[in-house]
C-alpha atoms as a PDB file:
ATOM      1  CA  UNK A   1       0.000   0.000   0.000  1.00  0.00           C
ATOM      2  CA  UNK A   2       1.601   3.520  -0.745  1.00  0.00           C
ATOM      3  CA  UNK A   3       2.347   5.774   1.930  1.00  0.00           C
ATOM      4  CA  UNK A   4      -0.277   8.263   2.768  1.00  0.00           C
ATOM      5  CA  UNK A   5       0.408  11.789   2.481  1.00  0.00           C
ATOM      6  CA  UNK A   6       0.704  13.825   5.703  1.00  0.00           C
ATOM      7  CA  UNK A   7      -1.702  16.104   5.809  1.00  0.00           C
ATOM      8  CA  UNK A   8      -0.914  19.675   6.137  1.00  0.00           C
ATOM      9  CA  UNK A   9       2.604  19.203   5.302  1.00  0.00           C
ATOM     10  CA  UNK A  10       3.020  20.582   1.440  1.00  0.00           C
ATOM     11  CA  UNK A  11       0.879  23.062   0.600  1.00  0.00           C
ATOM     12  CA  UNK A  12       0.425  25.142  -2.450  1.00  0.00           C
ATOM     13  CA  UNK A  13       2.797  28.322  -2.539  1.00  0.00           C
ATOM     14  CA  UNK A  14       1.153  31.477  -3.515  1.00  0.00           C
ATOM     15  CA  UNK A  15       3.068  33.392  -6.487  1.00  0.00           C
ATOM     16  CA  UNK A  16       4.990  36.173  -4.646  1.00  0.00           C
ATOM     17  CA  UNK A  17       3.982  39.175  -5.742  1.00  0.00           C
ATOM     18  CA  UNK A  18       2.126  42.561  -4.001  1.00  0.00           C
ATOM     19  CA  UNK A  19      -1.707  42.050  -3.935  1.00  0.00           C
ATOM     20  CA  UNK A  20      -3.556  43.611  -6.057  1.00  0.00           C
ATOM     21  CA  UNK A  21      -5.201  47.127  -5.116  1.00  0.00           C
ATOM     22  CA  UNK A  22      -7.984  46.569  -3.348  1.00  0.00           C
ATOM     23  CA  UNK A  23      -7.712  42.974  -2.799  1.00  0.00           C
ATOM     24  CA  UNK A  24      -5.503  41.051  -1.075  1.00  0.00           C
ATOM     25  CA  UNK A  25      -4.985  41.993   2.775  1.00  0.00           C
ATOM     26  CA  UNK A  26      -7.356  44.952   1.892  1.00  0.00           C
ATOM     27  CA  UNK A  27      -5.636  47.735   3.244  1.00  0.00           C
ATOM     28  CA  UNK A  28      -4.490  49.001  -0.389  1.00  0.00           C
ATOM     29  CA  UNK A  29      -7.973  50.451  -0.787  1.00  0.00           C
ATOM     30  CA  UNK A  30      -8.237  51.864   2.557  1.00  0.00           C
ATOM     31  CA  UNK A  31      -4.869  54.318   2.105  1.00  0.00           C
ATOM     32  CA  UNK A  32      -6.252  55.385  -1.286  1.00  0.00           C
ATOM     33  CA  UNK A  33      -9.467  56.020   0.478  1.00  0.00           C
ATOM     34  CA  UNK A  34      -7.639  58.129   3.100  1.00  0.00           C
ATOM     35  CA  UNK A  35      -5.856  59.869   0.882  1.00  0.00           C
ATOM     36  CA  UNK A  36      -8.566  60.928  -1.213  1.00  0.00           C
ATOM     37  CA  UNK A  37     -10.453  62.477   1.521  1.00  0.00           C
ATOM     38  CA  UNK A  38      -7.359  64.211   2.706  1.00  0.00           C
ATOM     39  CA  UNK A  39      -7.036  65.783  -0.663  1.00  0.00           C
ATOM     40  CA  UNK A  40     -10.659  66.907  -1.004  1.00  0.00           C
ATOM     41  CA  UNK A  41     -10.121  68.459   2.740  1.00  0.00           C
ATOM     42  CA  UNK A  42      -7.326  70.359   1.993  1.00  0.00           C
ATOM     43  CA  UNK A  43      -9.067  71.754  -1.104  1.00  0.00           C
ATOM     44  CA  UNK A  44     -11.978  72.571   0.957  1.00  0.00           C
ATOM     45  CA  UNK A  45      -9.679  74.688   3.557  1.00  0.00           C
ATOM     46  CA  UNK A  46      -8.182  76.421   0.701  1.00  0.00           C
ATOM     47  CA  UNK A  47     -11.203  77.582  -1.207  1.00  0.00           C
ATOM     48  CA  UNK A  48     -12.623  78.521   2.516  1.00  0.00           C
ATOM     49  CA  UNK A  49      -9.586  80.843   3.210  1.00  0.00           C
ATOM     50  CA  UNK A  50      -9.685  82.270  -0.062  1.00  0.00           C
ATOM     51  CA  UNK A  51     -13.411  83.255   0.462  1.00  0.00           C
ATOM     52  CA  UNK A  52     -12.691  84.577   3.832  1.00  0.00           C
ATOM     53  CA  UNK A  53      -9.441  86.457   2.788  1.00  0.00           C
ATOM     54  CA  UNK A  54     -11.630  88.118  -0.414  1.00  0.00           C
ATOM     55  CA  UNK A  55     -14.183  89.186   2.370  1.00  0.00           C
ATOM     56  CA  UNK A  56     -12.004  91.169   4.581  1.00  0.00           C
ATOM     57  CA  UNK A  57      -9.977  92.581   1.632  1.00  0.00           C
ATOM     58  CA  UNK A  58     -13.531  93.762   0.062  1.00  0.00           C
ATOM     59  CA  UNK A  59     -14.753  95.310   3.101  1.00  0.00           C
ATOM     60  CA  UNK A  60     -11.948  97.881   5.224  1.00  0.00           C
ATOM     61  CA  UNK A  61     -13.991  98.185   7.766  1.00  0.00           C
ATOM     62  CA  UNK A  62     -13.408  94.332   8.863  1.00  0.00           C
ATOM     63  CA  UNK A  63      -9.823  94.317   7.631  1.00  0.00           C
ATOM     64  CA  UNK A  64      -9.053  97.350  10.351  1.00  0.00           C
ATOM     65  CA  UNK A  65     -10.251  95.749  13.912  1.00  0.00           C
ATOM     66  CA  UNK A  66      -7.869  92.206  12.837  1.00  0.00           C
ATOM     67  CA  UNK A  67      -4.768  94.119  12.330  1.00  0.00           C
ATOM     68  CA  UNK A  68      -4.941  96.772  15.228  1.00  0.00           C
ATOM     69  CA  UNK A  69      -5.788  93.343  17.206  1.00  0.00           C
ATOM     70  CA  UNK A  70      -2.719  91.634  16.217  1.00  0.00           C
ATOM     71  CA  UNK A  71      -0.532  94.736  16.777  1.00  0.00           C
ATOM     72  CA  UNK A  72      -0.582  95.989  13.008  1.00  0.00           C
ATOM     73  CA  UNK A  73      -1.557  99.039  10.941  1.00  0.00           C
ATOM     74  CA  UNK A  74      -3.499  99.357   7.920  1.00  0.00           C
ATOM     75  CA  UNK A  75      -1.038 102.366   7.352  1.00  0.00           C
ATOM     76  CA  UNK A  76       2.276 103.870   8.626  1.00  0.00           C
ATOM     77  CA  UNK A  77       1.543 107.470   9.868  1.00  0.00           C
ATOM     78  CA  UNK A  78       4.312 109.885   8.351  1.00  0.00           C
ATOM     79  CA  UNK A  79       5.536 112.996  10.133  1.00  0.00           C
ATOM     80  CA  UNK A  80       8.170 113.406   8.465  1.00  0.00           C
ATOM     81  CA  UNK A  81       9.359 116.724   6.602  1.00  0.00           C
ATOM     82  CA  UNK A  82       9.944 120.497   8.090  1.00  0.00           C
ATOM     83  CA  UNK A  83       8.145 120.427  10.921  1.00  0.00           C
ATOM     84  CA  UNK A  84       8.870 123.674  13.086  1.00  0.00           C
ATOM     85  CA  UNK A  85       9.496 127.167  11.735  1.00  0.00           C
ATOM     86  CA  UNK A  86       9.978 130.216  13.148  1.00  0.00           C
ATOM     87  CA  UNK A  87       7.823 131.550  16.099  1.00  0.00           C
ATOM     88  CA  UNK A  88       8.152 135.394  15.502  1.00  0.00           C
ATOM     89  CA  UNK A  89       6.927 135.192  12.096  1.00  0.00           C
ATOM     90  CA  UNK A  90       3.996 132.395  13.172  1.00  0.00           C
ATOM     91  CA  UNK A  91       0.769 134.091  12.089  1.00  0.00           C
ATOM     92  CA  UNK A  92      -0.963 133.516  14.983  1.00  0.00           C
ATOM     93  CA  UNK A  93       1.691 135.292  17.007  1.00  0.00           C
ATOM     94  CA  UNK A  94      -0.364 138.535  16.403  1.00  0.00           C
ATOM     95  CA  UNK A  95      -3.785 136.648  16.805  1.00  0.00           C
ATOM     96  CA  UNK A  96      -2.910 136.101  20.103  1.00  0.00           C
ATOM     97  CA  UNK A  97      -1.267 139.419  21.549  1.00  0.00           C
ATOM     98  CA  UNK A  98      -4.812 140.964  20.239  1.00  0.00           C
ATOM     99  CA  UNK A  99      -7.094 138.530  21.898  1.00  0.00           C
ATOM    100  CA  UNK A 100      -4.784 137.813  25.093  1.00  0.00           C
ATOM    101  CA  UNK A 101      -5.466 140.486  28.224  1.00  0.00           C
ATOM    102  CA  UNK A 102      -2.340 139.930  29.633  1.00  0.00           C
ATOM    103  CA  UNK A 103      -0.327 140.371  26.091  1.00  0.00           C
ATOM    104  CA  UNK A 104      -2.555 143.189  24.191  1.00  0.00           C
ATOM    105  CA  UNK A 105      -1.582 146.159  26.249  1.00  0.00           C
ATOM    106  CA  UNK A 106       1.315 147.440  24.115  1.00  0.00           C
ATOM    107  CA  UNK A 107      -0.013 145.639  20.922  1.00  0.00           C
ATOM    108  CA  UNK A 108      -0.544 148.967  19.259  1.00  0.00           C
ATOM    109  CA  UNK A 109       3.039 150.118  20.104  1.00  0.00           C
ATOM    110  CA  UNK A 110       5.257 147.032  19.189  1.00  0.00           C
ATOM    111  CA  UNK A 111       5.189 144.498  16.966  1.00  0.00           C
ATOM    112  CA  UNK A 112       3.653 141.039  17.788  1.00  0.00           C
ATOM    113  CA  UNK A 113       7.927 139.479  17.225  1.00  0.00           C
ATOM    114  CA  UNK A 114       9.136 142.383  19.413  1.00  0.00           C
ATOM    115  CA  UNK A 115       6.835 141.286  21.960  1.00  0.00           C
ATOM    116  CA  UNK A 116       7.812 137.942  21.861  1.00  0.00           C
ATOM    117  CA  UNK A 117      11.431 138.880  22.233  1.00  0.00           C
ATOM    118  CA  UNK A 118      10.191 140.878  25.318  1.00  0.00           C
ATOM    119  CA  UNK A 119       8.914 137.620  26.652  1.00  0.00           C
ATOM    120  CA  UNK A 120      12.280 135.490  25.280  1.00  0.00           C
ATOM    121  CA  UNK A 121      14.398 137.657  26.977  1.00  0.00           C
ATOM    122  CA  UNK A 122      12.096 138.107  30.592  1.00  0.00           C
ATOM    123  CA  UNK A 123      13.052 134.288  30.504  1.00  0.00           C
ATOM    124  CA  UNK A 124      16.591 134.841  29.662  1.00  0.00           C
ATOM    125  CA  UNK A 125      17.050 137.642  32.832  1.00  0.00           C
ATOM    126  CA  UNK A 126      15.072 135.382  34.864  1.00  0.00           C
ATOM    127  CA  UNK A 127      17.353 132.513  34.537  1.00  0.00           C
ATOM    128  CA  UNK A 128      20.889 134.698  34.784  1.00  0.00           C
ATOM    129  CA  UNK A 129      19.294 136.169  38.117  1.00  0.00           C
ATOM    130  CA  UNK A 130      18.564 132.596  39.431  1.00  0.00           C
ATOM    131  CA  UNK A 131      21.926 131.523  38.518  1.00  0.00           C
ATOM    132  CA  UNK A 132      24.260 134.442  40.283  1.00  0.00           C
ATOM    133  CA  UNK A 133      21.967 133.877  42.971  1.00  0.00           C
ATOM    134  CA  UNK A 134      20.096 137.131  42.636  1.00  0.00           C
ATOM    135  CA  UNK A 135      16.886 138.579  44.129  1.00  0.00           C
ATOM    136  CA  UNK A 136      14.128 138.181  42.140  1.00  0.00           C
ATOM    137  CA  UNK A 137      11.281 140.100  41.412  1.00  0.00           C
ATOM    138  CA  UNK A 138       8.455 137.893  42.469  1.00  0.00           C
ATOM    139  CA  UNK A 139       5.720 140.393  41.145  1.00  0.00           C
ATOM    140  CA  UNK A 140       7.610 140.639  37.711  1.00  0.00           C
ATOM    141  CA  UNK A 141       8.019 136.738  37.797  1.00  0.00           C
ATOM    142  CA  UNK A 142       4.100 135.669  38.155  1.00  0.00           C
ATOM    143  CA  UNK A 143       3.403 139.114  35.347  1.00  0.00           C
ATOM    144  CA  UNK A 144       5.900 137.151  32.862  1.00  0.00           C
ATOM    145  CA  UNK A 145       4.206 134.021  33.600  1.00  0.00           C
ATOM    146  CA  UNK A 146       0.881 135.151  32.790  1.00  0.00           C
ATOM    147  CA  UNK A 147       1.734 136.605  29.369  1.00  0.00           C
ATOM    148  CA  UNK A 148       3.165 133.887  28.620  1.00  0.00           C
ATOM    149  CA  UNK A 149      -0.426 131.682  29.280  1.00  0.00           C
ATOM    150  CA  UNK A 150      -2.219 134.237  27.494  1.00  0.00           C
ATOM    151  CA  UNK A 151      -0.396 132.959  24.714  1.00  0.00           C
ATOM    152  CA  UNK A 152      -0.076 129.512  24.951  1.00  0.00           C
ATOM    153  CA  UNK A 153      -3.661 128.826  25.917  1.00  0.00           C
ATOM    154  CA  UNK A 154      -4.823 130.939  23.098  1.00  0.00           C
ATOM    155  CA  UNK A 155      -2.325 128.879  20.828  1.00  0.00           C
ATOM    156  CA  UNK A 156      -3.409 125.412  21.727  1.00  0.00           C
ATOM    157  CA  UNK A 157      -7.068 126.271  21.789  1.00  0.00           C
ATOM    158  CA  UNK A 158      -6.592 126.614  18.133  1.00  0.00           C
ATOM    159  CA  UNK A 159      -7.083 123.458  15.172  1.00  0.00           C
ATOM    160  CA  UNK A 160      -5.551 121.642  13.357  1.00  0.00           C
ATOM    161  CA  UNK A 161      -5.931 123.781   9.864  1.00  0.00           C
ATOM    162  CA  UNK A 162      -3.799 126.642  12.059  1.00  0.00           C
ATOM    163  CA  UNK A 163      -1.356 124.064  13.962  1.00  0.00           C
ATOM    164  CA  UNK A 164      -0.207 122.234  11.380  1.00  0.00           C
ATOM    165  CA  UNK A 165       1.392 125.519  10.426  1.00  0.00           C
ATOM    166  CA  UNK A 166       5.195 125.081  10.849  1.00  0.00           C
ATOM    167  CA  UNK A 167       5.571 128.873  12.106  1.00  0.00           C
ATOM    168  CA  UNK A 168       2.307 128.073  14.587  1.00  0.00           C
ATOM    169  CA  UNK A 169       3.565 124.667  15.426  1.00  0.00           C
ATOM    170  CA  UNK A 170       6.908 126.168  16.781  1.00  0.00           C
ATOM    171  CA  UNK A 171       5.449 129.310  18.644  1.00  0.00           C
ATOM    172  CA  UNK A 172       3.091 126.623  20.534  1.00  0.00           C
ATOM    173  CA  UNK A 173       5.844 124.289  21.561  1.00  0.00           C
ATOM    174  CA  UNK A 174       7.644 127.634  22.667  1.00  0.00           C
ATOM    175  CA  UNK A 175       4.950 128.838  24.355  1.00  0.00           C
ATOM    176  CA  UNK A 176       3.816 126.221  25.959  1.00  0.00           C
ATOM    177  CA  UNK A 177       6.843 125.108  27.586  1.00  0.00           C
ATOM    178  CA  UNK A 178       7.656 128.499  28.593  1.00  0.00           C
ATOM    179  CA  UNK A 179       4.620 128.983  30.280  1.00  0.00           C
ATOM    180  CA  UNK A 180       4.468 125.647  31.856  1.00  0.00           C
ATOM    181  CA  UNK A 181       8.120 126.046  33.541  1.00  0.00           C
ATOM    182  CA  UNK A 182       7.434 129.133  34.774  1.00  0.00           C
ATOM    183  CA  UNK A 183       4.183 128.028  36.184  1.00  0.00           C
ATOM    184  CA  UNK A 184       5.208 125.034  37.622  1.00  0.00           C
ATOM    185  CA  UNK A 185       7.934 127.024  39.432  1.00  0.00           C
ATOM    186  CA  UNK A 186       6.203 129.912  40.642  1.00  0.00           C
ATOM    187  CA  UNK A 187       2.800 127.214  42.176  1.00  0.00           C
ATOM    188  CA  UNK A 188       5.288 125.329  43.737  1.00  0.00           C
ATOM    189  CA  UNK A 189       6.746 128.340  45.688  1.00  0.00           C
ATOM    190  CA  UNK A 190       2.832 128.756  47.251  1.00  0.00           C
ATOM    191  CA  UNK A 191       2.489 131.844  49.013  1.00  0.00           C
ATOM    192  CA  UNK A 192       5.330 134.206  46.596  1.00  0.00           C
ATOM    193  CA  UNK A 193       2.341 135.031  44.460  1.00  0.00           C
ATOM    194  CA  UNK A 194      -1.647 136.329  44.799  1.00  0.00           C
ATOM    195  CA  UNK A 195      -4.351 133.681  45.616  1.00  0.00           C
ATOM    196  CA  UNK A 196      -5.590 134.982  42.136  1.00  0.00           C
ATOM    197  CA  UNK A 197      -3.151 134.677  39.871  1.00  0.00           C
ATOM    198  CA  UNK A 198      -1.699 130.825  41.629  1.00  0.00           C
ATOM    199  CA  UNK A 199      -5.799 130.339  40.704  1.00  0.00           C
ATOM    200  CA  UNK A 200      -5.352 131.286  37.181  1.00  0.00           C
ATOM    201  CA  UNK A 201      -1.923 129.964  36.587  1.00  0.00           C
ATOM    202  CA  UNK A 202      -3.421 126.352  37.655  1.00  0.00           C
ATOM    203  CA  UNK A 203      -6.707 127.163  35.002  1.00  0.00           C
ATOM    204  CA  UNK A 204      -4.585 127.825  32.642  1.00  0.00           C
ATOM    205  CA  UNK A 205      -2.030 125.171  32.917  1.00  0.00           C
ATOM    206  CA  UNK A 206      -4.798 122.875  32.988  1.00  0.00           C
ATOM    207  CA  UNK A 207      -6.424 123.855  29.525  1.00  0.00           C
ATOM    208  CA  UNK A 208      -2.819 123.684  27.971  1.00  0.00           C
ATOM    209  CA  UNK A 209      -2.233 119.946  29.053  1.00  0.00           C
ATOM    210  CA  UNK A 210      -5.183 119.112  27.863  1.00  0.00           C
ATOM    211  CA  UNK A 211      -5.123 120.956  24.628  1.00  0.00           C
ATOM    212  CA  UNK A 212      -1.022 119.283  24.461  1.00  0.00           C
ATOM    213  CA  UNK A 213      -3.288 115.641  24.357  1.00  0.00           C
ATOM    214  CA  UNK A 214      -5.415 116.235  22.124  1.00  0.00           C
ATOM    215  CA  UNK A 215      -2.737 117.727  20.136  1.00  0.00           C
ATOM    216  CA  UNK A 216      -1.001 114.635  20.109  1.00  0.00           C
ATOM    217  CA  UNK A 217      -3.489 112.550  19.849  1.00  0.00           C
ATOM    218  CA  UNK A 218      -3.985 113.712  16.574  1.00  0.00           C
ATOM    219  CA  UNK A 219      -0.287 114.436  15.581  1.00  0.00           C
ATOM    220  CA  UNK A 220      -0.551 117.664  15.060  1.00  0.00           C
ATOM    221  CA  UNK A 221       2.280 117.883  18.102  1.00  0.00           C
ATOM    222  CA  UNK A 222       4.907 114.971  18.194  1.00  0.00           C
ATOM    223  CA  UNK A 223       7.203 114.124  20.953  1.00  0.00           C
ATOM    224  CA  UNK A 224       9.977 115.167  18.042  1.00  0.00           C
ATOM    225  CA  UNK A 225       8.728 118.818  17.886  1.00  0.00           C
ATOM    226  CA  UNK A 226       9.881 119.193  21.908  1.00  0.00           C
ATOM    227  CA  UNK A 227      13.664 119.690  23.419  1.00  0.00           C
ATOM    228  CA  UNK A 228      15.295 117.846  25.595  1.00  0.00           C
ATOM    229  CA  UNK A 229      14.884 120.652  28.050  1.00  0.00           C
ATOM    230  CA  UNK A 230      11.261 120.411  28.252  1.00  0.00           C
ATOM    231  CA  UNK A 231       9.386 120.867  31.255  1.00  0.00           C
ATOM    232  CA  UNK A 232       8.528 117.697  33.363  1.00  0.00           C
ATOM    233  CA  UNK A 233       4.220 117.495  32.888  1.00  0.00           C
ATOM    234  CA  UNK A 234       4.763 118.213  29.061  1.00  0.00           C
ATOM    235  CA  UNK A 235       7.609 115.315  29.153  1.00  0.00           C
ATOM    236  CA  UNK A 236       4.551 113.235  31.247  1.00  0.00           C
ATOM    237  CA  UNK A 237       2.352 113.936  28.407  1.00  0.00           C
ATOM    238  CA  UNK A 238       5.007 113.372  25.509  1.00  0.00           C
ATOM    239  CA  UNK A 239       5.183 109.440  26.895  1.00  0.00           C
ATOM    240  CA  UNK A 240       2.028 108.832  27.967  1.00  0.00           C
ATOM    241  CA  UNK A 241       0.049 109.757  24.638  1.00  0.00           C
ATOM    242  CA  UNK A 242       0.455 107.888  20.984  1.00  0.00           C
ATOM    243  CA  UNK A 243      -0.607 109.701  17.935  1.00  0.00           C
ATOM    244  CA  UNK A 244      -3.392 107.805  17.017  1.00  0.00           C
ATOM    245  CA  UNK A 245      -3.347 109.611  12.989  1.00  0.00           C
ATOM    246  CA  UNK A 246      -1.872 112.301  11.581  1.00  0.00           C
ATOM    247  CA  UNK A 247      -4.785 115.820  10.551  1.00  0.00           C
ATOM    248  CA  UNK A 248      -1.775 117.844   9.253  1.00  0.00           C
ATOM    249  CA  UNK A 249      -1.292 114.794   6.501  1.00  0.00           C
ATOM    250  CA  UNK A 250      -4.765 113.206   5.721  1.00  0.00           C
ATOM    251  CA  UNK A 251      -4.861 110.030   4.120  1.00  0.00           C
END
């Protein structure tokens, strides 16, 4: 009798090759599946940013919000160019002395740049004094200091379309920081000067800061315009205030 064949022990051998797509172990058509969808997702995503980017792009007023959010700009404000003049020649210079009580008593006399030299140089004697350690005249200190806040608060009271002036712009940084040094020094000293006039120094100091803000708010002042010798609540003000645009150069 022949030998039986164990059972089990040769078996038909597969030809060795990859199955075919699909068949096989079945995970061919799985990955294609997988793939597929990732494609059609990443289509999807694109078209859907495209559609969203074409929305903000087609309406500003979106666009604006996203980029001040994320620390950006839809613009770069430019102060660049001549930005102060000359003081004595500002047109307003003469504006002022007419309209100011404390200035407008020898307006018909001098001219409006003599009478600012009168002021320039009532700072200038003021200063020597204090440095050789002079006396000095209290009553002509808080008169000087008055004149010169007749000016600058009729300066910063004005606009934009008369600020952005370079001969303006200059007599109101000079004005203002004259005024505010002297009035700084003189309320600190208390009882050297009248009730009154401390009163009406601290009015008028007042207005003028606030008028400075606004000012540079809308960058019709910029920290630039100032010196290094400025007065300490105009310095304040310089740091603590961002132009937000810029009136003297509309977009």
């Amino acid at each position: 009798m022949p030998p039986v064949p164990e059972f089990g022990r040769r078996r038909h051998r597969l030809p060795e090759h990859d199955p075919e797509p699909g068949r096989g172990d079945g995970t061919g058509g799985s990955d294609s599946l997988m793939a597929t969808f990732k494609l059609a997702a990443a289509g999807f995503a694109i078209a859907a940013l495209a559609v969203g980017g074409w929305t903000l792009l087609s309406a500003p007023e979106r666009l604006a919000p996203l980029l001040s959010a994320i620390g950006g700009s839809s613009h770069s404000l430019d102060f660049s160019g001549d930005r102060l003049g000359r003081a004595s020649t500002a047109p307003l210079l003469k504006v002022c002395i007419d309209m100011e009580p404390y200035l407008n008593g020898s307006a018909n006399e001098l001219e409006p740049a003599d009478i600012l030299k009168i002021l320039e140089g009532g700072d200038l004697q003021s200063r020597g004094v204090g440095l050789l350690g002079g006396k000095v005249n209290r009553k002509a200190e808080v008169s000087l200091a008055l004149s010169w806040g007749g000016l600058a608060d009729c300066v910063y009271r004005q606009g934009a379309s008369r600020l952005c002036d370079i001969d303006n712009r200059a007599l109101a940084v000079e004005a203002g920081s004259s005024f505010i040094r002297r009035a700084d020094r003189i309320v600190a000293g208390g009882g050297q000067a009248a009730a009154a006039d401390l009163q009406t120094m601290r009015a008028i100091r007042d207005r003028v800061l606030e008028a400075l803000q606004r000012h540079l708010h809308s960058g019709v002042l910029v920290a630039a315009d100032f010196s290094s010798f400025t007065p300490t609540e105009i310095r304040n003000a310089l740091k603590a205030t961002e132009p937000a645009r810029n009136d003297c150069k509309p977009l």
